[in-house]
C-alpha atoms as a PDB file:
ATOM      1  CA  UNK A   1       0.000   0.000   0.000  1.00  0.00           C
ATOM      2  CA  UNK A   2       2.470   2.603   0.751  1.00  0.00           C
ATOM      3  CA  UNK A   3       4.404   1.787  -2.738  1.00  0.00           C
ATOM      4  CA  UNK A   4       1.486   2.905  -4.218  1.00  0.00           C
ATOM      5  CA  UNK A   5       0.407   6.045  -2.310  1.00  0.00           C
ATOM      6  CA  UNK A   6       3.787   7.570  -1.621  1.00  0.00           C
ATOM      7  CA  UNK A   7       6.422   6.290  -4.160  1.00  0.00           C
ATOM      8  CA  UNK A   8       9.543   8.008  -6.071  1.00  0.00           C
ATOM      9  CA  UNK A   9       9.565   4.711  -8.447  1.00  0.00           C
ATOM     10  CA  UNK A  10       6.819   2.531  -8.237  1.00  0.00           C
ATOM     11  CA  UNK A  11       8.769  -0.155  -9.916  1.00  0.00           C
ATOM     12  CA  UNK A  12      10.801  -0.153  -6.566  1.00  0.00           C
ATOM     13  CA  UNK A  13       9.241  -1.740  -3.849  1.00  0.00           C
ATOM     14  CA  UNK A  14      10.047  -0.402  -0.067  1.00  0.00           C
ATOM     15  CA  UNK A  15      12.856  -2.125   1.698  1.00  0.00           C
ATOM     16  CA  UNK A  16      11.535  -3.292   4.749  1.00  0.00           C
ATOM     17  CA  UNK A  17      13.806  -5.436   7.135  1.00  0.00           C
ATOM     18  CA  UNK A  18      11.971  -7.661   9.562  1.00  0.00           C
ATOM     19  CA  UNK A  19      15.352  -7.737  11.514  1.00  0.00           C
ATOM     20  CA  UNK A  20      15.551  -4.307  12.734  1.00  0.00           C
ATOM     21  CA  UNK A  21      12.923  -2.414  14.439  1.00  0.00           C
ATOM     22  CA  UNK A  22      10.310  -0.188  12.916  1.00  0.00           C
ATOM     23  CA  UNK A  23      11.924   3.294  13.758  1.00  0.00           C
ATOM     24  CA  UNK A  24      14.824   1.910  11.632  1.00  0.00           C
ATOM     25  CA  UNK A  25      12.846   0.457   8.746  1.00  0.00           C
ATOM     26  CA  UNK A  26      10.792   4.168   8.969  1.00  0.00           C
ATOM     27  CA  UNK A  27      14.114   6.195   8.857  1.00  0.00           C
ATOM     28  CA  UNK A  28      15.473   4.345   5.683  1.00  0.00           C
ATOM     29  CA  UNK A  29      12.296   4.678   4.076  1.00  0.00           C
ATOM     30  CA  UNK A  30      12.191   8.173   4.795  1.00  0.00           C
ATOM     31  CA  UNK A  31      15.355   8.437   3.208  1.00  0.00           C
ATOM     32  CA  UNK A  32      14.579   6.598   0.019  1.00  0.00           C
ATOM     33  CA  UNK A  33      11.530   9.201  -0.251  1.00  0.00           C
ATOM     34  CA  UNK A  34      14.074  12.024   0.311  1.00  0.00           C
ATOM     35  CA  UNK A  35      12.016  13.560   3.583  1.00  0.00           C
ATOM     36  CA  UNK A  36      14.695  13.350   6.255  1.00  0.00           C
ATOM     37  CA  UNK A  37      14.508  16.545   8.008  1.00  0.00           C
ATOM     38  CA  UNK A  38      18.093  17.873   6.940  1.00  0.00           C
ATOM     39  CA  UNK A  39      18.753  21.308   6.902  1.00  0.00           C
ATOM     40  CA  UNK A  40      18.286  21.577   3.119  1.00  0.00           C
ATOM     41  CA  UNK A  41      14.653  20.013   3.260  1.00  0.00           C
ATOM     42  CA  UNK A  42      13.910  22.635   6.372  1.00  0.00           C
ATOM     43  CA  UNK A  43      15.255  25.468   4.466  1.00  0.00           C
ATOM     44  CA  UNK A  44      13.246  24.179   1.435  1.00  0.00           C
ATOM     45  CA  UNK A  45       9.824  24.481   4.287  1.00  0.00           C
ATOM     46  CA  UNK A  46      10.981  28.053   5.049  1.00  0.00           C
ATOM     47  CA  UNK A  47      13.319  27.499   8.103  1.00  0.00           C
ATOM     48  CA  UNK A  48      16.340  29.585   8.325  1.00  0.00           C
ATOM     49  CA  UNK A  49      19.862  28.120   9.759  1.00  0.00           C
ATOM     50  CA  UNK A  50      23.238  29.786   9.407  1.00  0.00           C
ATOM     51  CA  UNK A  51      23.822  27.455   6.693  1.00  0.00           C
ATOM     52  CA  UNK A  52      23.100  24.212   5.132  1.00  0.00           C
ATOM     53  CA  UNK A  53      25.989  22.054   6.275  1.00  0.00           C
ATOM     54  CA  UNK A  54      26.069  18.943   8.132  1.00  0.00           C
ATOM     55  CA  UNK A  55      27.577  19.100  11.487  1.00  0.00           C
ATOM     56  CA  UNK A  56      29.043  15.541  11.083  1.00  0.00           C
ATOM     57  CA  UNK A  57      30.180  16.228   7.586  1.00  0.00           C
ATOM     58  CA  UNK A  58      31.544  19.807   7.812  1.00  0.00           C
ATOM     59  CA  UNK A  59      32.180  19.838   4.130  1.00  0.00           C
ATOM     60  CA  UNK A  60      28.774  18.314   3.325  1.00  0.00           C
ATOM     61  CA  UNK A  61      25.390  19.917   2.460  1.00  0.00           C
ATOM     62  CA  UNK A  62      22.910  17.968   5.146  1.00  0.00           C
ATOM     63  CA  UNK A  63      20.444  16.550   2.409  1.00  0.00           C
ATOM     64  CA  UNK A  64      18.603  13.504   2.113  1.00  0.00           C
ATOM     65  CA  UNK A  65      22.052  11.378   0.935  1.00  0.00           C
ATOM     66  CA  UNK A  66      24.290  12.993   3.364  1.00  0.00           C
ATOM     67  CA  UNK A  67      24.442   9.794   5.058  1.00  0.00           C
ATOM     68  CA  UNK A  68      25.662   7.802   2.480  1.00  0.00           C
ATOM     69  CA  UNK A  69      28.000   9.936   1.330  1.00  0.00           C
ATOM     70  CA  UNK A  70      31.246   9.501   1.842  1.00  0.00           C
ATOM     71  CA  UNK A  71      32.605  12.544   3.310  1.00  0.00           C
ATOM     72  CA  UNK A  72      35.536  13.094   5.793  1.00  0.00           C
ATOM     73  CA  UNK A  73      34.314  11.248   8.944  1.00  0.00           C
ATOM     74  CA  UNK A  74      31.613   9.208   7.456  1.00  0.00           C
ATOM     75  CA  UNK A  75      34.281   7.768   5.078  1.00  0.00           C
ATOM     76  CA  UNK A  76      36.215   6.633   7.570  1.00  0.00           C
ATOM     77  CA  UNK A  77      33.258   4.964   9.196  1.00  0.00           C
ATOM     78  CA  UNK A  78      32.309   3.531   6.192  1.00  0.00           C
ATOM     79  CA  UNK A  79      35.306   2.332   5.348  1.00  0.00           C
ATOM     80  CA  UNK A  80      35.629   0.530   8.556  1.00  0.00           C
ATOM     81  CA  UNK A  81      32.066  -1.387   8.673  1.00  0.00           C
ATOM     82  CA  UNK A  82      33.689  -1.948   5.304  1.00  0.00           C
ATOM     83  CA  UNK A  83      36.927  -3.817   6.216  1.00  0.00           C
ATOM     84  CA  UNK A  84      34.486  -5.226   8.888  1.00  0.00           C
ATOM     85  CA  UNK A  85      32.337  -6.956   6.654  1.00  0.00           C
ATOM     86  CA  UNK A  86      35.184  -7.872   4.233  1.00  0.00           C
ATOM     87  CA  UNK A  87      33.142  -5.760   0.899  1.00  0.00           C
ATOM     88  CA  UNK A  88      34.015  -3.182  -0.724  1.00  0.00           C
ATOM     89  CA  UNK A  89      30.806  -0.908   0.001  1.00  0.00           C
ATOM     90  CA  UNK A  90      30.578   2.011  -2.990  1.00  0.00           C
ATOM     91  CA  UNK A  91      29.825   5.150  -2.889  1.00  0.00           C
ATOM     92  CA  UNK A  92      26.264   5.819  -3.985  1.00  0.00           C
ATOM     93  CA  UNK A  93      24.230   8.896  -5.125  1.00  0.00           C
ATOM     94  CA  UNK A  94      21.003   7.084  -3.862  1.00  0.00           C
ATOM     95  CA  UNK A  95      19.270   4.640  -1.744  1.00  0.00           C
ATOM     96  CA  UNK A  96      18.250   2.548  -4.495  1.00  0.00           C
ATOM     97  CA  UNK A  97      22.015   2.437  -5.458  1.00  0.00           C
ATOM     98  CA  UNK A  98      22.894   1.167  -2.515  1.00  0.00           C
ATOM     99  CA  UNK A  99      20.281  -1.482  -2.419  1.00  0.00           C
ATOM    100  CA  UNK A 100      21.048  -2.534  -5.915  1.00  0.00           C
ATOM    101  CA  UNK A 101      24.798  -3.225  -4.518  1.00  0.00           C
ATOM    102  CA  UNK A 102      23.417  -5.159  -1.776  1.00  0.00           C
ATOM    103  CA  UNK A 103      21.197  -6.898  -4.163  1.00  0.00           C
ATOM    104  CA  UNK A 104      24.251  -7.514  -6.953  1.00  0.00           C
ATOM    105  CA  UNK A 105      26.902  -8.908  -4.531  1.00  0.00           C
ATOM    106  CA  UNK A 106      27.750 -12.336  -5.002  1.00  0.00           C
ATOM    107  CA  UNK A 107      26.605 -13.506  -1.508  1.00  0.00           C
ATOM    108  CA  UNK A 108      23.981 -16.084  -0.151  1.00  0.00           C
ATOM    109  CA  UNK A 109      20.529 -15.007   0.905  1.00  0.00           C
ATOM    110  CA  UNK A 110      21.498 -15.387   4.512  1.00  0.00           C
ATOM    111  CA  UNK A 111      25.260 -13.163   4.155  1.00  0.00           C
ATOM    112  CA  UNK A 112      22.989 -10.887   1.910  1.00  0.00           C
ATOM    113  CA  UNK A 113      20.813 -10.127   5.053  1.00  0.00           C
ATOM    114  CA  UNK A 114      23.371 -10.153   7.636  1.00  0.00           C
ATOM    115  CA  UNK A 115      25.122  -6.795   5.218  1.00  0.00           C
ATOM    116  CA  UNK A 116      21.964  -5.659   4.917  1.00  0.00           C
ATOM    117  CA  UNK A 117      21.004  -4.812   8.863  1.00  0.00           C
ATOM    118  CA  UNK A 118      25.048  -4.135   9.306  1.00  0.00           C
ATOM    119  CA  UNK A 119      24.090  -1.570   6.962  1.00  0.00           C
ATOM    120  CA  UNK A 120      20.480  -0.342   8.598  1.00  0.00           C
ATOM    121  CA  UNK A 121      22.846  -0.431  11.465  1.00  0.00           C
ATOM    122  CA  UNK A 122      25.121   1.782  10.043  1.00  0.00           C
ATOM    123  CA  UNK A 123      22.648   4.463   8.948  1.00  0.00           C
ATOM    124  CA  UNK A 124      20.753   4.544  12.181  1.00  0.00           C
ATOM    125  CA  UNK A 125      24.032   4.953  13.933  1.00  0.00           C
ATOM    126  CA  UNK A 126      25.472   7.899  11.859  1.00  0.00           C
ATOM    127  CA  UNK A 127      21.595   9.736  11.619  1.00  0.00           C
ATOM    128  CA  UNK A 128      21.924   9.331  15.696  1.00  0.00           C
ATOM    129  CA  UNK A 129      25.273  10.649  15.737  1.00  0.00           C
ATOM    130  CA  UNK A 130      24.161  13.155  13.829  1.00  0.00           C
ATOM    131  CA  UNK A 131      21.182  14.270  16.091  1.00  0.00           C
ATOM    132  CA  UNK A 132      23.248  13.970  19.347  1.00  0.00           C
ATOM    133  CA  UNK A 133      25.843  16.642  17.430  1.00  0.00           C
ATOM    134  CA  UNK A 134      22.535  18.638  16.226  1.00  0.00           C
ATOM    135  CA  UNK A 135      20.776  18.859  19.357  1.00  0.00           C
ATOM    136  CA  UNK A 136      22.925  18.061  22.189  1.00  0.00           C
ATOM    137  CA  UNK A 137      25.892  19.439  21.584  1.00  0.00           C
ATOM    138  CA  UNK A 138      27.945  16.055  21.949  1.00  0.00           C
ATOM    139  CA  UNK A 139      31.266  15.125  21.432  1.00  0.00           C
ATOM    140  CA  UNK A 140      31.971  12.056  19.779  1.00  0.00           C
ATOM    141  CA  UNK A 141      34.827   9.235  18.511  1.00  0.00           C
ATOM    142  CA  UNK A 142      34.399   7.493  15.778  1.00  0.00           C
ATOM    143  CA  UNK A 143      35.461   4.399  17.460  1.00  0.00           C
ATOM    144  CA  UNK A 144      31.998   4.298  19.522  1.00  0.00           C
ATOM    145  CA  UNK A 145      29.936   4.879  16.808  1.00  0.00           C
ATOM    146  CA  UNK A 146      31.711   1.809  14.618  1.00  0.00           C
ATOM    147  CA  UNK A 147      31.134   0.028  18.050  1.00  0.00           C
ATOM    148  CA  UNK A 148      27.429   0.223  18.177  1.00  0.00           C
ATOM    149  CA  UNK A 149      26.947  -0.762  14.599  1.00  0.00           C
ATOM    150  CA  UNK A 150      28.750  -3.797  15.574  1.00  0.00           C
ATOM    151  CA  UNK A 151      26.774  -3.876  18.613  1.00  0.00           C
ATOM    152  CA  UNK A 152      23.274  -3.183  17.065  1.00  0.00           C
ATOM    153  CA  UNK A 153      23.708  -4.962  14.706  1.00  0.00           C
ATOM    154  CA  UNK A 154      24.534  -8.041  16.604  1.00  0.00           C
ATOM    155  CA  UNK A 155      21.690  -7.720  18.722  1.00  0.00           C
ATOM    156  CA  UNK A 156      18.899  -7.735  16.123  1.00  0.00           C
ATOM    157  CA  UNK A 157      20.338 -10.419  14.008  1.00  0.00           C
ATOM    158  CA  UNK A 158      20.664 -12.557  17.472  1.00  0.00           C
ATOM    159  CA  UNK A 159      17.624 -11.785  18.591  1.00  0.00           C
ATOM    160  CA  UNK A 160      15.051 -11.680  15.376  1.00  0.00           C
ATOM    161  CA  UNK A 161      17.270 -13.701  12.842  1.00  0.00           C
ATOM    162  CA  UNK A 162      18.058 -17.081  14.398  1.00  0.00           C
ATOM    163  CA  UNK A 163      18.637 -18.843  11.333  1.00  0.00           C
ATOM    164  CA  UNK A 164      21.971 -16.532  11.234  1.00  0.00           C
ATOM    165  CA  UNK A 165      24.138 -18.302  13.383  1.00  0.00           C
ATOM    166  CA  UNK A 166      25.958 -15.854  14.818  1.00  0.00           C
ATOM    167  CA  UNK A 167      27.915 -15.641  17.997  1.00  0.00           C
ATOM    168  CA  UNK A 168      29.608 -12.924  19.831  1.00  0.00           C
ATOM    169  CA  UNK A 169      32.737 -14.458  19.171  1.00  0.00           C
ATOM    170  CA  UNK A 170      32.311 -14.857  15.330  1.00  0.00           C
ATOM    171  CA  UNK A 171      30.656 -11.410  15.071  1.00  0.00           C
ATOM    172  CA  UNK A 172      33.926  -9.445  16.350  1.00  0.00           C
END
């Protein structure tokens, strides 16, 4: 239903991943439809900031892609969830990009997923790491966000992917 009602390309469905929670499947669908709220889509609404760049990304314009994007700091994250995974993850202009990498690897179904929610993981982390710069003024190390992609992503494969077989041990 919401392919139909709300959709860029109706000849691409919504990727929804029963292995991470809702908020997460919500915020990557969001960002396929291009309505994060970024500083370019508030300024687009009227808003007025001192300018449109991302406070993660310095050098970055904060629109709906900014998260996949691989500038300064998120390039180094990237490229570490990269080396984690043991792929070589491009860099894409869009969602659908992305997915169509996921989708082209040669993988199995089940290594296919486990990238997938590493990379849910990935985007939730950075759009939190984002907010906690936006709104609260936080420091952060890019060590502790890489560790709670591994840690997220652990946790909802283990817990709503059985079938995975993973272990603590393996995972690291």
């Amino acid at each position: 239903m919401i392919d139909k009602i709300d959709q860029q390309d109706p000849s691409q469905p919504t990727i929804w991943c029963k292995y991470v929670s809702i908020k997460i499947n919500v915020l990557i669908w969001r960002m396929r439809l291009r309505r994060l709220t970024t500083k370019l889509n508030l300024l687009a609404k009227g808003m007025e900031f001192d300018n449109g760049f991302c406070c993660v990304w310095a050098n970055g314009l904060e629109d709906d892609l900014h998260l996949i994007k691989k500038y300064d700091t998120g390039m180094e994250i990237w490229s570490k969830v990269a080396t984690w995974i043991n792929l070589d993850i491009p860099e894409c202009n869009s969602m659908d990009g992305l997915w169509s990498w996921v989708d082209g690897v040669l993988i199995n179904g089940k290594q296919r997923t486990i990238v997938r929610v590493v990379i849910f993981s990935t985007l939730w982390n950075v759009w939190q790491l984002r907010n906690n710069i936006t709104f609260k003024g936080s420091k952060f190390r890019k060590c502790h966000v890489f560790d709670s992609i591994v840690i997220d992503s652990f946790n909802w494969l283990y817990a709503r992917f059985k079938k995975s077989g993973v272990n603590w041990t393996e995972w690291l």
